[in-house]
N, C-alpha and C. Protein backbone atom coordinates (compact mmCIF):
# COMPACT_ATOMS: atom_id res chain seq x y z
N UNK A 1 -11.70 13.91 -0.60
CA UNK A 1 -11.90 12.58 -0.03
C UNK A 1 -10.55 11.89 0.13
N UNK A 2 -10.44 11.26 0.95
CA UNK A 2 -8.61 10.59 1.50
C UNK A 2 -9.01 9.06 0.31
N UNK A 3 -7.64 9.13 0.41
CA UNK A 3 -7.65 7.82 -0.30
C UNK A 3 -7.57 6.75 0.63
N UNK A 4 -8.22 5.53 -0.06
CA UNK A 4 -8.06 4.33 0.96
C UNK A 4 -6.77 3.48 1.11
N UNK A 5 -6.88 3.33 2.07
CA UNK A 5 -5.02 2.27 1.86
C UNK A 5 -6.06 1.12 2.80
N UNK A 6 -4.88 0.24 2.24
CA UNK A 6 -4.62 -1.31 2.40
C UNK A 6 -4.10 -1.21 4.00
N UNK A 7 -4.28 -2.47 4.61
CA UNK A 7 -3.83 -3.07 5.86
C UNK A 7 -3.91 -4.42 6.11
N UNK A 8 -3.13 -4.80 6.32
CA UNK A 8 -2.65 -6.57 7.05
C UNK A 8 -2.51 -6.85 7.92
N UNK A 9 -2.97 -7.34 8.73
CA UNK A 9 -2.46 -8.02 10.11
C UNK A 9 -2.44 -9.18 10.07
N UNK A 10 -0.77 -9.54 10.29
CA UNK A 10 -0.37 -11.00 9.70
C UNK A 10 0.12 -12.01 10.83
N UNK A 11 -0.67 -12.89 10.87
CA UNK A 11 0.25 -14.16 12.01
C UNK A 11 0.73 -15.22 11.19
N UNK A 12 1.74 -15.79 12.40
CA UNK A 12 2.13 -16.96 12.16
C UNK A 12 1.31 -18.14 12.54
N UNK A 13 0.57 -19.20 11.48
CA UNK A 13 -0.96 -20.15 11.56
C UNK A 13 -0.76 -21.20 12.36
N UNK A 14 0.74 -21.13 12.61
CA UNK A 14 1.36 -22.26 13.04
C UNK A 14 1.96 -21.67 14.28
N UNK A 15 1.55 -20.85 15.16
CA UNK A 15 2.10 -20.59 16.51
C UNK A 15 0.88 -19.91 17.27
N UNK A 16 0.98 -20.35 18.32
CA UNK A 16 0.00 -19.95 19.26
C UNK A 16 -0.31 -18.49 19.47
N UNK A 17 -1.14 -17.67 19.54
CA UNK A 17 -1.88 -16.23 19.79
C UNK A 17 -0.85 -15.97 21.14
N UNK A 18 -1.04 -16.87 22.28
CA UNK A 18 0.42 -16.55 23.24
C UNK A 18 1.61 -16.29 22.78
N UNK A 19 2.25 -16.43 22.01
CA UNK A 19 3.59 -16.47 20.95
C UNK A 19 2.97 -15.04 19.92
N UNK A 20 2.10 -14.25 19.69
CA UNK A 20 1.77 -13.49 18.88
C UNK A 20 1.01 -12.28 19.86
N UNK A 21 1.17 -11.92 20.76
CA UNK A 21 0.75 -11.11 21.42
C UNK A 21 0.54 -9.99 21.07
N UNK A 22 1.23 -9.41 20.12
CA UNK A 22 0.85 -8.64 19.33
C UNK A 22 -0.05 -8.09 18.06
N UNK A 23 -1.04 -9.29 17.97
CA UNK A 23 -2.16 -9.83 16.78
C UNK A 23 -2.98 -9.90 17.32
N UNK A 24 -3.65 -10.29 18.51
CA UNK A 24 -4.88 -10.40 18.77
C UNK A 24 -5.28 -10.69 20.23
N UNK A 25 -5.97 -11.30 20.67
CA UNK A 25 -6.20 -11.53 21.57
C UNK A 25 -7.73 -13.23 21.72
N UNK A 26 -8.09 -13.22 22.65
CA UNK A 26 -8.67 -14.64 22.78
C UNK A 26 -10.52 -13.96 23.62
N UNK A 27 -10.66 -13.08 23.84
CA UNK A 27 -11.34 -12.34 24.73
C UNK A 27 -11.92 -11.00 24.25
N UNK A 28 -13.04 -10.56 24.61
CA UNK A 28 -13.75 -9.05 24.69
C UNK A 28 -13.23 -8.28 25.47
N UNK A 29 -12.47 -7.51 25.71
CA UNK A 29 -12.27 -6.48 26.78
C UNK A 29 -12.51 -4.95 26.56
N UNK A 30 -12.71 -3.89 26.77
CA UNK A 30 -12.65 -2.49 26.55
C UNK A 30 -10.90 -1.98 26.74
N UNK A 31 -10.21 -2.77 27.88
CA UNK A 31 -9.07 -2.36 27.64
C UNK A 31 -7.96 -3.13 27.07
N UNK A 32 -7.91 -4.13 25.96
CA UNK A 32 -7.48 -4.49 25.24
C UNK A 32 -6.62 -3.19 24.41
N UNK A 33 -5.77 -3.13 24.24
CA UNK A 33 -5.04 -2.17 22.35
C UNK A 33 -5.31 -2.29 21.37
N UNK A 34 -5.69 -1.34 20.76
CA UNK A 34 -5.69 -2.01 19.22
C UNK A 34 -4.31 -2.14 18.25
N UNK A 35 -4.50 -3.09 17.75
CA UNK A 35 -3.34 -3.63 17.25
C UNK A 35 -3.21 -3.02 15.32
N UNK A 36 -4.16 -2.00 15.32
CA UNK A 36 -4.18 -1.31 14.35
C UNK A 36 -5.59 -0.09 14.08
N UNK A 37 -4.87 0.98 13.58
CA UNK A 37 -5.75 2.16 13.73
C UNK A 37 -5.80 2.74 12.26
N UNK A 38 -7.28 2.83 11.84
CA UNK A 38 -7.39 2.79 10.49
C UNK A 38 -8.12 4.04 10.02
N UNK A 39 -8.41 4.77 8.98
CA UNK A 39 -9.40 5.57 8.48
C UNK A 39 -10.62 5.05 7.87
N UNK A 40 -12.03 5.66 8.40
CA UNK A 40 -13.16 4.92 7.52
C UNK A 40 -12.91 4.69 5.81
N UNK A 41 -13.77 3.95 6.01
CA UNK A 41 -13.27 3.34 4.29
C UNK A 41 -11.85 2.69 3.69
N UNK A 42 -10.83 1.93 4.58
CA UNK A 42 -9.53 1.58 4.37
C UNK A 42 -10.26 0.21 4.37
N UNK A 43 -9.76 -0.13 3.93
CA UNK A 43 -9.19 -2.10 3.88
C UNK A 43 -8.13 -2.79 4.05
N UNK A 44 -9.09 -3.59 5.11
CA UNK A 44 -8.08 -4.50 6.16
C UNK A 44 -8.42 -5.86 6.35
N UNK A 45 -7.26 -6.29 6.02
CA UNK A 45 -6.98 -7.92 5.66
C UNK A 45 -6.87 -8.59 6.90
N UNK A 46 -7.68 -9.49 7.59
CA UNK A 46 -7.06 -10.10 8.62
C UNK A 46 -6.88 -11.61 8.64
N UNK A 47 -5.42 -12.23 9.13
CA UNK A 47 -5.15 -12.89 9.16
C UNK A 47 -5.86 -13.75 10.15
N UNK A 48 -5.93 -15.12 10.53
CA UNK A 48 -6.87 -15.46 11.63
C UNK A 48 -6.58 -16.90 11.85
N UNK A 49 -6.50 -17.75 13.11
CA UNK A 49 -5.94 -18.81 13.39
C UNK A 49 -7.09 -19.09 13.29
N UNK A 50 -6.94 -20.85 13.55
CA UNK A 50 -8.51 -21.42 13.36
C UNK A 50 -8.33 -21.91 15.26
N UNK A 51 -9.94 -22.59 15.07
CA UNK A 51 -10.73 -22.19 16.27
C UNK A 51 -9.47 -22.71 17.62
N UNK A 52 -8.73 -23.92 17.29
CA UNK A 52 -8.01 -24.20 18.37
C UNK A 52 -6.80 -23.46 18.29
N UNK A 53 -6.36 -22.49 18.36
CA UNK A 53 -5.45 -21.86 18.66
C UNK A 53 -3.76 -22.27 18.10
N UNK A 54 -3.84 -23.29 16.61
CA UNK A 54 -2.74 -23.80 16.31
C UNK A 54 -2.28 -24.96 17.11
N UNK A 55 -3.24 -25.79 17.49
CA UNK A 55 -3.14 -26.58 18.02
C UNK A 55 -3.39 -27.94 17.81
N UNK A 56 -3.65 -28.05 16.07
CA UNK A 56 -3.97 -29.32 16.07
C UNK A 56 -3.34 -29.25 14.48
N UNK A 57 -2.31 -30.03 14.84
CA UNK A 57 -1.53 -30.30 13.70
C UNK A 57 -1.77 -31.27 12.63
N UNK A 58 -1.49 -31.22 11.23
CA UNK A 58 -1.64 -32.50 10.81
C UNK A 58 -1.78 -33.47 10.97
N UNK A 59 -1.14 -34.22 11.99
CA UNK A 59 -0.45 -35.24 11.89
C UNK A 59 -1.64 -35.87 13.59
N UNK A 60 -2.18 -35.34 13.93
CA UNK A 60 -2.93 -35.82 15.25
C UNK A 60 -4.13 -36.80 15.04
N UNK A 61 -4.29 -37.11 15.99
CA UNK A 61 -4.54 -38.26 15.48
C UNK A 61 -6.27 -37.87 16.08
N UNK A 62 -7.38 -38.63 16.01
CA UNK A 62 -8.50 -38.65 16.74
C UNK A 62 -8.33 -38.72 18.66
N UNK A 63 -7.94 -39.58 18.65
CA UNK A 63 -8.05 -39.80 19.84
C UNK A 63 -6.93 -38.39 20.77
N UNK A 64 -5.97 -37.76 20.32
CA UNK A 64 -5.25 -36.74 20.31
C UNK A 64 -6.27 -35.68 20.30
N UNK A 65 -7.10 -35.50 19.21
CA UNK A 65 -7.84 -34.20 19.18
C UNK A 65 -9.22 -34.36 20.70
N UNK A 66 -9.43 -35.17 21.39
CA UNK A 66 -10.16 -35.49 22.56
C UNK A 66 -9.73 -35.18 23.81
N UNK A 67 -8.20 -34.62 24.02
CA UNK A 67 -7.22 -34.36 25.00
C UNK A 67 -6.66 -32.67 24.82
N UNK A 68 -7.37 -32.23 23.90
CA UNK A 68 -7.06 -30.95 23.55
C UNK A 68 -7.53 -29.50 24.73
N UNK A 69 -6.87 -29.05 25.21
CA UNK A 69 -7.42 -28.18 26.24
C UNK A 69 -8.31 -27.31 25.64
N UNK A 70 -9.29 -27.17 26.11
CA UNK A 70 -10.04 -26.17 25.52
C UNK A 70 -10.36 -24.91 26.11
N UNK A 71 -9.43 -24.17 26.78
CA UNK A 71 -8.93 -22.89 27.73
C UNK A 71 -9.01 -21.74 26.32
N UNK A 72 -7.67 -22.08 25.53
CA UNK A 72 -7.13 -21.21 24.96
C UNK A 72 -8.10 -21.10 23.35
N UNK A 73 -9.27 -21.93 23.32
CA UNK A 73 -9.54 -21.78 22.12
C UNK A 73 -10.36 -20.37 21.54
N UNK A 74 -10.54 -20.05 20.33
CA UNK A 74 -11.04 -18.75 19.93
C UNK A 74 -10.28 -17.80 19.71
N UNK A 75 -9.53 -17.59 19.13
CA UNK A 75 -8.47 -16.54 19.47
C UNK A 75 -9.06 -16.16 18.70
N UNK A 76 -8.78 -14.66 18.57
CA UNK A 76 -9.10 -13.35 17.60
C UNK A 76 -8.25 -12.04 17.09
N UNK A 77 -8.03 -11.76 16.20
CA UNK A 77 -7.24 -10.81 15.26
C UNK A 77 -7.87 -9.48 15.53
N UNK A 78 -6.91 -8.41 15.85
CA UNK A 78 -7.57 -7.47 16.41
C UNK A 78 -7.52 -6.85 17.92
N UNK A 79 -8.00 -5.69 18.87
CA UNK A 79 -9.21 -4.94 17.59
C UNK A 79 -8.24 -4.44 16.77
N UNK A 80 -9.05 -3.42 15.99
CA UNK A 80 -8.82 -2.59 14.83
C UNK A 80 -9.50 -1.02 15.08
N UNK A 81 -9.16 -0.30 15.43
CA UNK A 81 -9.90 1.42 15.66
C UNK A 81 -9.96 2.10 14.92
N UNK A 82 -11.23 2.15 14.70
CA UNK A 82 -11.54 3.32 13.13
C UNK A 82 -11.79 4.97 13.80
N UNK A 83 -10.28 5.58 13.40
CA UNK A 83 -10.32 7.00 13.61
C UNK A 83 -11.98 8.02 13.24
N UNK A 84 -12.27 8.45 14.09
CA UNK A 84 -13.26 9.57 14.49
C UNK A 84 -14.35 8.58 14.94
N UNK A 85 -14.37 6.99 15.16
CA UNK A 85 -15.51 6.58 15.70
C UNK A 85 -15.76 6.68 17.26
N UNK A 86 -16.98 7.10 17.34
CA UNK A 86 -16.95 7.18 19.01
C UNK A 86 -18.00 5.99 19.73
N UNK A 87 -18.07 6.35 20.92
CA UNK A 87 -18.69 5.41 21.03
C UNK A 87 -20.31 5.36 21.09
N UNK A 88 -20.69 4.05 20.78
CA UNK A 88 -22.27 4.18 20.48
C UNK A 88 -22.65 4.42 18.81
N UNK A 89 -21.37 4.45 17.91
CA UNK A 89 -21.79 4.80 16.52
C UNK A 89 -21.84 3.35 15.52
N UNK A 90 -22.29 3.37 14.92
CA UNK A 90 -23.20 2.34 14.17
C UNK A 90 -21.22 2.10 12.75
N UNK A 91 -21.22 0.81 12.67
CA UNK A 91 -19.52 1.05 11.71
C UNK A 91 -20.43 -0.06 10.37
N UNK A 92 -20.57 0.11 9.62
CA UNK A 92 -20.43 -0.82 8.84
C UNK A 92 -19.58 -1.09 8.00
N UNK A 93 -20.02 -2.18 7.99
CA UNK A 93 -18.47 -3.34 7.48
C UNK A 93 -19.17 -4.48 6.30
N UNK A 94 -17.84 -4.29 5.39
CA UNK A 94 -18.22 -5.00 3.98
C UNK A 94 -16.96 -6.37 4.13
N UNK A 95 -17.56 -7.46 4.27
CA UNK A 95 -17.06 -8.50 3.59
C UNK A 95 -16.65 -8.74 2.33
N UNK A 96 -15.06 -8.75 1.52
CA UNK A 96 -15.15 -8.85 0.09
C UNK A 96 -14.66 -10.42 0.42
N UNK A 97 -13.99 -11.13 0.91
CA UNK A 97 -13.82 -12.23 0.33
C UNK A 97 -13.23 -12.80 2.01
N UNK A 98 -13.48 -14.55 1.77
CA UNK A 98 -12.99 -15.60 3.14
C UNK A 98 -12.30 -16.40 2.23
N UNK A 99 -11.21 -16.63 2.95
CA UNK A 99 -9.86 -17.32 2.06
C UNK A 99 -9.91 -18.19 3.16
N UNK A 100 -10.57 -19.88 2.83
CA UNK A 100 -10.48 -20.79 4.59
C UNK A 100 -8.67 -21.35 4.90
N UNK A 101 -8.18 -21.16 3.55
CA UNK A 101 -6.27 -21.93 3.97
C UNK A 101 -5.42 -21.28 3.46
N UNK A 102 -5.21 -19.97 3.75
CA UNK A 102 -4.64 -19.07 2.52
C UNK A 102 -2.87 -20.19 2.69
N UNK A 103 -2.21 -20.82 3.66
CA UNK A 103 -1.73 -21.32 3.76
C UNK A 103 -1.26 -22.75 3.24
N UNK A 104 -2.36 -23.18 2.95
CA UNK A 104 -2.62 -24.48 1.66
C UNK A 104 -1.71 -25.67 3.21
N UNK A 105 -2.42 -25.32 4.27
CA UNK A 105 -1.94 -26.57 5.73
C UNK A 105 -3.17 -27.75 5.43
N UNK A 106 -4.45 -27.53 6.05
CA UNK A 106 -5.13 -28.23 6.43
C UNK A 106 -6.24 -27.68 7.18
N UNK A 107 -7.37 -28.27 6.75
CA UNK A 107 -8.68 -28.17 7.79
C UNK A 107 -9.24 -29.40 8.23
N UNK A 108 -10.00 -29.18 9.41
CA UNK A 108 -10.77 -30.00 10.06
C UNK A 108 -11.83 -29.51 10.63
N UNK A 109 -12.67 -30.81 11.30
CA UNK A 109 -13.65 -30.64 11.80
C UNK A 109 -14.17 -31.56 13.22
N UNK A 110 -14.09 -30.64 13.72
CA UNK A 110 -14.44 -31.82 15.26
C UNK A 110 -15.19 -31.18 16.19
N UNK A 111 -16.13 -32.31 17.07
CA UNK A 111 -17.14 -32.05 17.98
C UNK A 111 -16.43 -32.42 19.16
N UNK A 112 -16.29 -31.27 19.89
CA UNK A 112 -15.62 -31.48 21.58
C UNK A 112 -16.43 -31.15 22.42
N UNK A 113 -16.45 -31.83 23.61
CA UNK A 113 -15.93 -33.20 24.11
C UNK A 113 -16.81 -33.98 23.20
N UNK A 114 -16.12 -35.20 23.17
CA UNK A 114 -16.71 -36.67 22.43
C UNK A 114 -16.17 -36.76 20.86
C-alpha cells in the first residue's frame, strides 16, 4: 500500500485569483489544468479566497460593499486529479476540518444587490 503524503495549495487571501493564476480558477471547465495531481488516499489542504475574490477589505465601508462588481466573484482552488481516476468513477472525499480565517483578517457577511 503507498503511503499517503500531504499537499497544499497555497494563495495569497489578499490578492485576486487574476494575480494567482496558478491556484485556481472562478469557473467549471473540462479544459481547465489541474493545478495538482495526487494519489487516492493523499491529503490535500486547500487554501481558498472568500466569496468576493479579495475584494473587500477591512476597512470598506457599507455603502462600498454595494458597488462591488460581481463578475469575478466565486473563485475556486483547484482542480486537483486523482491518478488512475477515469471518467464516470464515483471519488469519495472526507472532510477533516474548515479553518473559516486561517489568516486571523476578517469575515463578513452581505446580501448583494441591496
Amino acid at each position: 500500500m503507498a503511503t499517503q503524503r500531504t499537499h497544499h495549495i497555497t494563495i495569497d487571501p489578499f490578492a485576486p485569483l487574476g494575480q494567482q493564476p496558478t491556484v485556481g480558477h472562478n469557473r467549471w471547465h473540462e479544459d481547465i489544468e489541474p493545478v495538482l495531481e495526487v494519489d487516492p488516499g493523499d491529503l490535500v489542504v486547500f487554501d481558498t479566497l472568500d466569496a468576493f475574490d479579495a475584494a473587500v477589505p477591512r476597512s470598506m465601508s457599507h455603502a462600498e460593499v454595494a458597488t462591488l462588481d460581481l463578475g469575478p466573484v466565486h473563485p475556486v482552488t483547484g482542480p486537483v486529479i486523482v491518478r488512475g481516476a477515469e471518467a464516470g468513477d464515483l471519488l469519495e472525499v472526507h472532510i477533516h476540518e474548515i479553518e473559516a480565517d486561517p489568516w486571523d483578517n476578517h469575515g463578513y457577511t452581505a446580501e448583494v444587490p441591496g
